[in-house]
N, C-alpha and C. Protein backbone atom coordinates (compact mmCIF):
# COMPACT_ATOMS: atom_id res chain seq x y z
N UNK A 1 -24.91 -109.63 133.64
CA UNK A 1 -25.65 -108.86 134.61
C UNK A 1 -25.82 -107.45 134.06
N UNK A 2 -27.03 -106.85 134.06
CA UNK A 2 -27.49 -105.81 133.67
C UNK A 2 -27.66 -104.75 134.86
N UNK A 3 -27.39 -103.88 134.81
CA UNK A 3 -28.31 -102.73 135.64
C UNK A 3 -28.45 -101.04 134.75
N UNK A 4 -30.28 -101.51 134.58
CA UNK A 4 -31.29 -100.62 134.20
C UNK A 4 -31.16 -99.57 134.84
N UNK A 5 -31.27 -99.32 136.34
CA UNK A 5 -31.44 -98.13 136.60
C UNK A 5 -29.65 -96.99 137.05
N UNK A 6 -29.00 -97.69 136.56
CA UNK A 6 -27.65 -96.82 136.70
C UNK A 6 -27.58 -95.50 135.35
N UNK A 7 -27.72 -94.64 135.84
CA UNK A 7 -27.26 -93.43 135.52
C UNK A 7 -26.10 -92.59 135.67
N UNK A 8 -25.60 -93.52 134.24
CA UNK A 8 -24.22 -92.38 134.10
C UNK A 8 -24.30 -90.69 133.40
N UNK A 9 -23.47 -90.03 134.28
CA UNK A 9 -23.56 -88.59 133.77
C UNK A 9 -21.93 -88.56 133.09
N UNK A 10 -21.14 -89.32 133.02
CA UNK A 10 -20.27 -89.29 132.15
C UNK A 10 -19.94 -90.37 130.87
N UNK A 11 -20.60 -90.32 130.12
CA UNK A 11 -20.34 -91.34 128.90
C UNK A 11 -18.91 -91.26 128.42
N UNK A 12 -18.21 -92.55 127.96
CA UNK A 12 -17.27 -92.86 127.19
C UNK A 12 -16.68 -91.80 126.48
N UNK A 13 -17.96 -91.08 125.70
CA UNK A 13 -17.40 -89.89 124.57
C UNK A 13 -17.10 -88.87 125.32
N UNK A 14 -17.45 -88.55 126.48
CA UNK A 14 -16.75 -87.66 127.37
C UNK A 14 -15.96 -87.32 127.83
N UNK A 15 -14.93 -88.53 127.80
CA UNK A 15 -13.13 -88.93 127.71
C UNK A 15 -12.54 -88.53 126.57
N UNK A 16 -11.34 -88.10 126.88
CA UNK A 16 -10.07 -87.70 125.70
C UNK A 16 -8.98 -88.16 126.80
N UNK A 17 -8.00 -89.27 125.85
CA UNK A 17 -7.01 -89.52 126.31
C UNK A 17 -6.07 -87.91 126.80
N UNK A 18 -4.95 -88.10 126.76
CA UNK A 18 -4.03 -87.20 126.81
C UNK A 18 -3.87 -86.73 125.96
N UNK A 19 -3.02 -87.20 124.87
CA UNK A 19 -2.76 -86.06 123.31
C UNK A 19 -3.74 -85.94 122.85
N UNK A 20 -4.78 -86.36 122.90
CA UNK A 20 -6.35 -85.62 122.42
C UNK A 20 -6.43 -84.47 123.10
N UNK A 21 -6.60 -84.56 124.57
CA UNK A 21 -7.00 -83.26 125.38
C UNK A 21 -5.91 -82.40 125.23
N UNK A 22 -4.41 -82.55 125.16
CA UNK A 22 -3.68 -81.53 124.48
C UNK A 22 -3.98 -81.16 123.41
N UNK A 23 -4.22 -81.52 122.20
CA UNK A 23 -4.90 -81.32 121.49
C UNK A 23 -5.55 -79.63 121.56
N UNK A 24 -6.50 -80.34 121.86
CA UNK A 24 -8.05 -79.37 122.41
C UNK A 24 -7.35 -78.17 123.23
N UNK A 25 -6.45 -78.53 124.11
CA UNK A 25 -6.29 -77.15 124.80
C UNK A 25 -4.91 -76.58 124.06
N UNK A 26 -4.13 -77.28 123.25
CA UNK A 26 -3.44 -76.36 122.12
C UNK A 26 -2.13 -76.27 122.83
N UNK A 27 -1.82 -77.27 123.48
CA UNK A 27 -0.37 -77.29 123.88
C UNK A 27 -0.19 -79.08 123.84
N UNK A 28 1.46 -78.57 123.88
CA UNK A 28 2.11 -80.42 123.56
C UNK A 28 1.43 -81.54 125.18
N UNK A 29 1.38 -82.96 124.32
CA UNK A 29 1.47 -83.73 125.17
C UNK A 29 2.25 -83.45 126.86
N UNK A 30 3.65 -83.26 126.55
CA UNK A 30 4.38 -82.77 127.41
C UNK A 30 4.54 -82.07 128.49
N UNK A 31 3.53 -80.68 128.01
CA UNK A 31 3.22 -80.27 128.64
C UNK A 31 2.20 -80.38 129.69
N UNK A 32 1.45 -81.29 129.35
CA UNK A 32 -0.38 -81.22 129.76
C UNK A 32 0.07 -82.61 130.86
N UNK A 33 1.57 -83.39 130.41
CA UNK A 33 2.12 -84.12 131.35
C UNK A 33 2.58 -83.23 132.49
N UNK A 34 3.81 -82.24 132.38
CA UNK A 34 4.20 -82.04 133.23
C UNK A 34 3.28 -81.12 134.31
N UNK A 35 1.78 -80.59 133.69
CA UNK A 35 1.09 -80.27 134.70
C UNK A 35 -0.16 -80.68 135.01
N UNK A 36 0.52 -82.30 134.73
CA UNK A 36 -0.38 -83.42 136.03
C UNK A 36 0.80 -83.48 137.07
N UNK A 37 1.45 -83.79 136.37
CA UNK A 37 2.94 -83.56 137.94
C UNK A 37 2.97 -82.72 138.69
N UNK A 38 2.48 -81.30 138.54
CA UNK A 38 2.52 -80.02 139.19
C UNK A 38 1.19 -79.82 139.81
N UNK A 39 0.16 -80.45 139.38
CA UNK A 39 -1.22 -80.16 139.72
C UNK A 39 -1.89 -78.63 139.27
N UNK A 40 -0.88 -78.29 138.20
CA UNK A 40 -1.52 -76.88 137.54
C UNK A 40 -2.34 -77.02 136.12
N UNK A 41 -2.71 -78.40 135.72
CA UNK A 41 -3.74 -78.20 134.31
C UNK A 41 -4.98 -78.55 135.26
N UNK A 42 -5.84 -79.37 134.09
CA UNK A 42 -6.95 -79.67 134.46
C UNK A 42 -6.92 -80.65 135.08
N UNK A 43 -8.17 -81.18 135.76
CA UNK A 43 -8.68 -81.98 136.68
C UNK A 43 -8.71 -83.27 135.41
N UNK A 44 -7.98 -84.64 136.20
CA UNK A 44 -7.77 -85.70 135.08
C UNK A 44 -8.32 -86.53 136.26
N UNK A 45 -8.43 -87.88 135.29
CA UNK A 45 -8.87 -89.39 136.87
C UNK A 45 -7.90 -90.32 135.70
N UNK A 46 -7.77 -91.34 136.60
CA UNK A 46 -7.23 -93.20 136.26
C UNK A 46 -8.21 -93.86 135.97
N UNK A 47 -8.35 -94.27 135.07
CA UNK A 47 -9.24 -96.06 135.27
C UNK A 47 -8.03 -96.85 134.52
N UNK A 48 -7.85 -97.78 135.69
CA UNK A 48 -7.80 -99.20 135.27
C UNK A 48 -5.49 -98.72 134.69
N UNK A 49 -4.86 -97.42 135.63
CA UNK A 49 -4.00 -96.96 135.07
C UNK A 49 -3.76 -96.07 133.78
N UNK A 50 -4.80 -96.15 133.05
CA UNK A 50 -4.91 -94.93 131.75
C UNK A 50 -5.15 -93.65 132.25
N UNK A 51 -4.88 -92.61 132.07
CA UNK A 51 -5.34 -90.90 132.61
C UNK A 51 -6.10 -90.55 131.16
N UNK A 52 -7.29 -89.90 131.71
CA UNK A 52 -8.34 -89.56 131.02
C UNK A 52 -8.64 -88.55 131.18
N UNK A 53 -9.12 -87.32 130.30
CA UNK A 53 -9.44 -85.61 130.98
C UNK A 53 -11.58 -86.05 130.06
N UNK A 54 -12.01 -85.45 131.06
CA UNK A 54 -13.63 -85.57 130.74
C UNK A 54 -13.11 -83.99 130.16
N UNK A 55 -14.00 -84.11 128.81
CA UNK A 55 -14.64 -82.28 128.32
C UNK A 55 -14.93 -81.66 129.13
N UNK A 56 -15.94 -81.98 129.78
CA UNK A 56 -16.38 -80.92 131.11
C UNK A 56 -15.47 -80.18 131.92
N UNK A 57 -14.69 -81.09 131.98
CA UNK A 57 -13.44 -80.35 132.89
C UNK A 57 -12.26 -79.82 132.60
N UNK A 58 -11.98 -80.15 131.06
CA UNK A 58 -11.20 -79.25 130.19
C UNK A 58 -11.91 -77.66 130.08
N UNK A 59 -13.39 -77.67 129.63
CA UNK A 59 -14.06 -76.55 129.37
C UNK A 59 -14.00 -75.55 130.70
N UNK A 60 -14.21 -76.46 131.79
CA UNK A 60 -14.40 -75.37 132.97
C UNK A 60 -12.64 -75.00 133.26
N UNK A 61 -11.85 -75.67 133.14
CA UNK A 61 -10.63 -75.10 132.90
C UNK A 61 -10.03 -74.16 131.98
N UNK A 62 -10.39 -74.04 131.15
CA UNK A 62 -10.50 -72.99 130.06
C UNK A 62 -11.22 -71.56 130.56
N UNK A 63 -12.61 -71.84 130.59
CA UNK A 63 -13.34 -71.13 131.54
C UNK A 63 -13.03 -70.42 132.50
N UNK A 64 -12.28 -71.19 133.78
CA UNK A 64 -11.73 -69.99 134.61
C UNK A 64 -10.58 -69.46 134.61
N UNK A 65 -9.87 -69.53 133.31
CA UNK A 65 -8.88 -68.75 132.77
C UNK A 65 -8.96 -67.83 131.76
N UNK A 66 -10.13 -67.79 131.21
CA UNK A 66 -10.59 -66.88 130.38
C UNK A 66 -10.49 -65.07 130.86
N UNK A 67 -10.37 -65.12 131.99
CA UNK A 67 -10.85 -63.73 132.44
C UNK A 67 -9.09 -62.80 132.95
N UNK A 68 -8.24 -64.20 133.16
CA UNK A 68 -6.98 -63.84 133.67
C UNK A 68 -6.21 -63.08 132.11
N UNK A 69 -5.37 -62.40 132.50
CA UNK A 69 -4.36 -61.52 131.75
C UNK A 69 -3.16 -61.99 131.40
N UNK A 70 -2.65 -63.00 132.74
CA UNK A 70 -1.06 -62.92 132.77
C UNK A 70 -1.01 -64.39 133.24
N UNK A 71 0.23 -64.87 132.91
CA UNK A 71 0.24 -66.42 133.28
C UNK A 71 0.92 -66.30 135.12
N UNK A 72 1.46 -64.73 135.39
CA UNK A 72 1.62 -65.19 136.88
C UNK A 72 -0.21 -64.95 137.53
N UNK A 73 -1.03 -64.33 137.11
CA UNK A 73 -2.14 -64.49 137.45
C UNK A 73 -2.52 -66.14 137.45
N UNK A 74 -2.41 -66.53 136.75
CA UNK A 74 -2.78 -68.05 136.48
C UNK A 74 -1.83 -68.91 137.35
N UNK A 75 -0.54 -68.20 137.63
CA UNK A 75 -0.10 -69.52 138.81
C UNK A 75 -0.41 -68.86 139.80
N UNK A 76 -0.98 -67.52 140.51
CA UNK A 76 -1.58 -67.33 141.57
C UNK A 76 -2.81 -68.14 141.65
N UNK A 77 -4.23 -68.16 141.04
CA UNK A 77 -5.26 -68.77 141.17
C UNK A 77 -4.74 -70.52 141.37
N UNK A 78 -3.66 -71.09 140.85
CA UNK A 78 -3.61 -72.60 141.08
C UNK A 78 -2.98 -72.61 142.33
N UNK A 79 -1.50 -71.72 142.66
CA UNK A 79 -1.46 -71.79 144.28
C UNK A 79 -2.34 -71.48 145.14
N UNK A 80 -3.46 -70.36 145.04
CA UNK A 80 -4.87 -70.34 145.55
C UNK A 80 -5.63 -71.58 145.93
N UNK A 81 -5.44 -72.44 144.78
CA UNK A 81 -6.32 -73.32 145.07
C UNK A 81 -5.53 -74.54 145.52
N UNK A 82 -4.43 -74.77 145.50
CA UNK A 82 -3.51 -75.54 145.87
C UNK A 82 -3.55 -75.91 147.34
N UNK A 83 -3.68 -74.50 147.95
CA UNK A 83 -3.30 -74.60 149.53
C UNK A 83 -5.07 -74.54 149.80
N UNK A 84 -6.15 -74.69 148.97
CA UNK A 84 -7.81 -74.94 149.61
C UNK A 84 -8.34 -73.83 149.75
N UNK A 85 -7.68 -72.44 149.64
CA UNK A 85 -8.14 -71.26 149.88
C UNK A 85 -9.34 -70.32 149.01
N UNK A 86 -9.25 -71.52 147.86
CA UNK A 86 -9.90 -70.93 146.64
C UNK A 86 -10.68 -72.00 146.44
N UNK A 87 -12.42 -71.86 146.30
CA UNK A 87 -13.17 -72.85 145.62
C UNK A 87 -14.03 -71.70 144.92
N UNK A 88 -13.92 -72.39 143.78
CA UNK A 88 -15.06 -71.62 142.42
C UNK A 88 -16.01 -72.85 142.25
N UNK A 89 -17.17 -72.10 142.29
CA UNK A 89 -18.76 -73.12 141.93
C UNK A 89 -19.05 -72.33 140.59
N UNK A 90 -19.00 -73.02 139.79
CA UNK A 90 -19.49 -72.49 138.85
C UNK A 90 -20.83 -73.55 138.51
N UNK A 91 -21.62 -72.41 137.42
CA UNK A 91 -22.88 -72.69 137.51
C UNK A 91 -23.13 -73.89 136.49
């Protein structure tokens, strides 16, 4: 079974396991584990039980840390957004 008109906006190559996306953001496996446990890295999903980080959402994670100074700045903006108080649209 085929379907022609499905439009995916996330292709395959758009995935990085875990130690790939550590990798990329330059810290250990370990770490990029313990903040899926904490809900302080990036935005990850499941398929099928595997955890997967899309580029897109590594980059915009990067992105809105670019401008911060201090890593307690950086756990203010995730408790910010933790408790819903904080939504960034970026463009």
């Amino acid at each position: 079974m085929t379907y022609p008109d499905l439009n995916l906006q996330h292709k395959p190559q758009d995935r990085m396991r875990p130690d790939a996306a550590a990798t990329y953001l330059g810290v250990s496996p370990k770490t990029l584990a313990m903040w899926r446990c904490t809900q302080k890295g990036p935005a990850f999903c499941k398929l099928g039980g595997r955890i997967f980080y899309k580029l897109t959402d590594l980059n915009t994670w990067i992105d809105e840390r670019s401008d911060l100074i201090s890593s307690s700045q950086a756990r203010a903006l995730e408790d910010m957004r933790k408790v819903g108080r904080l939504k960034i649209k970026l463009a």
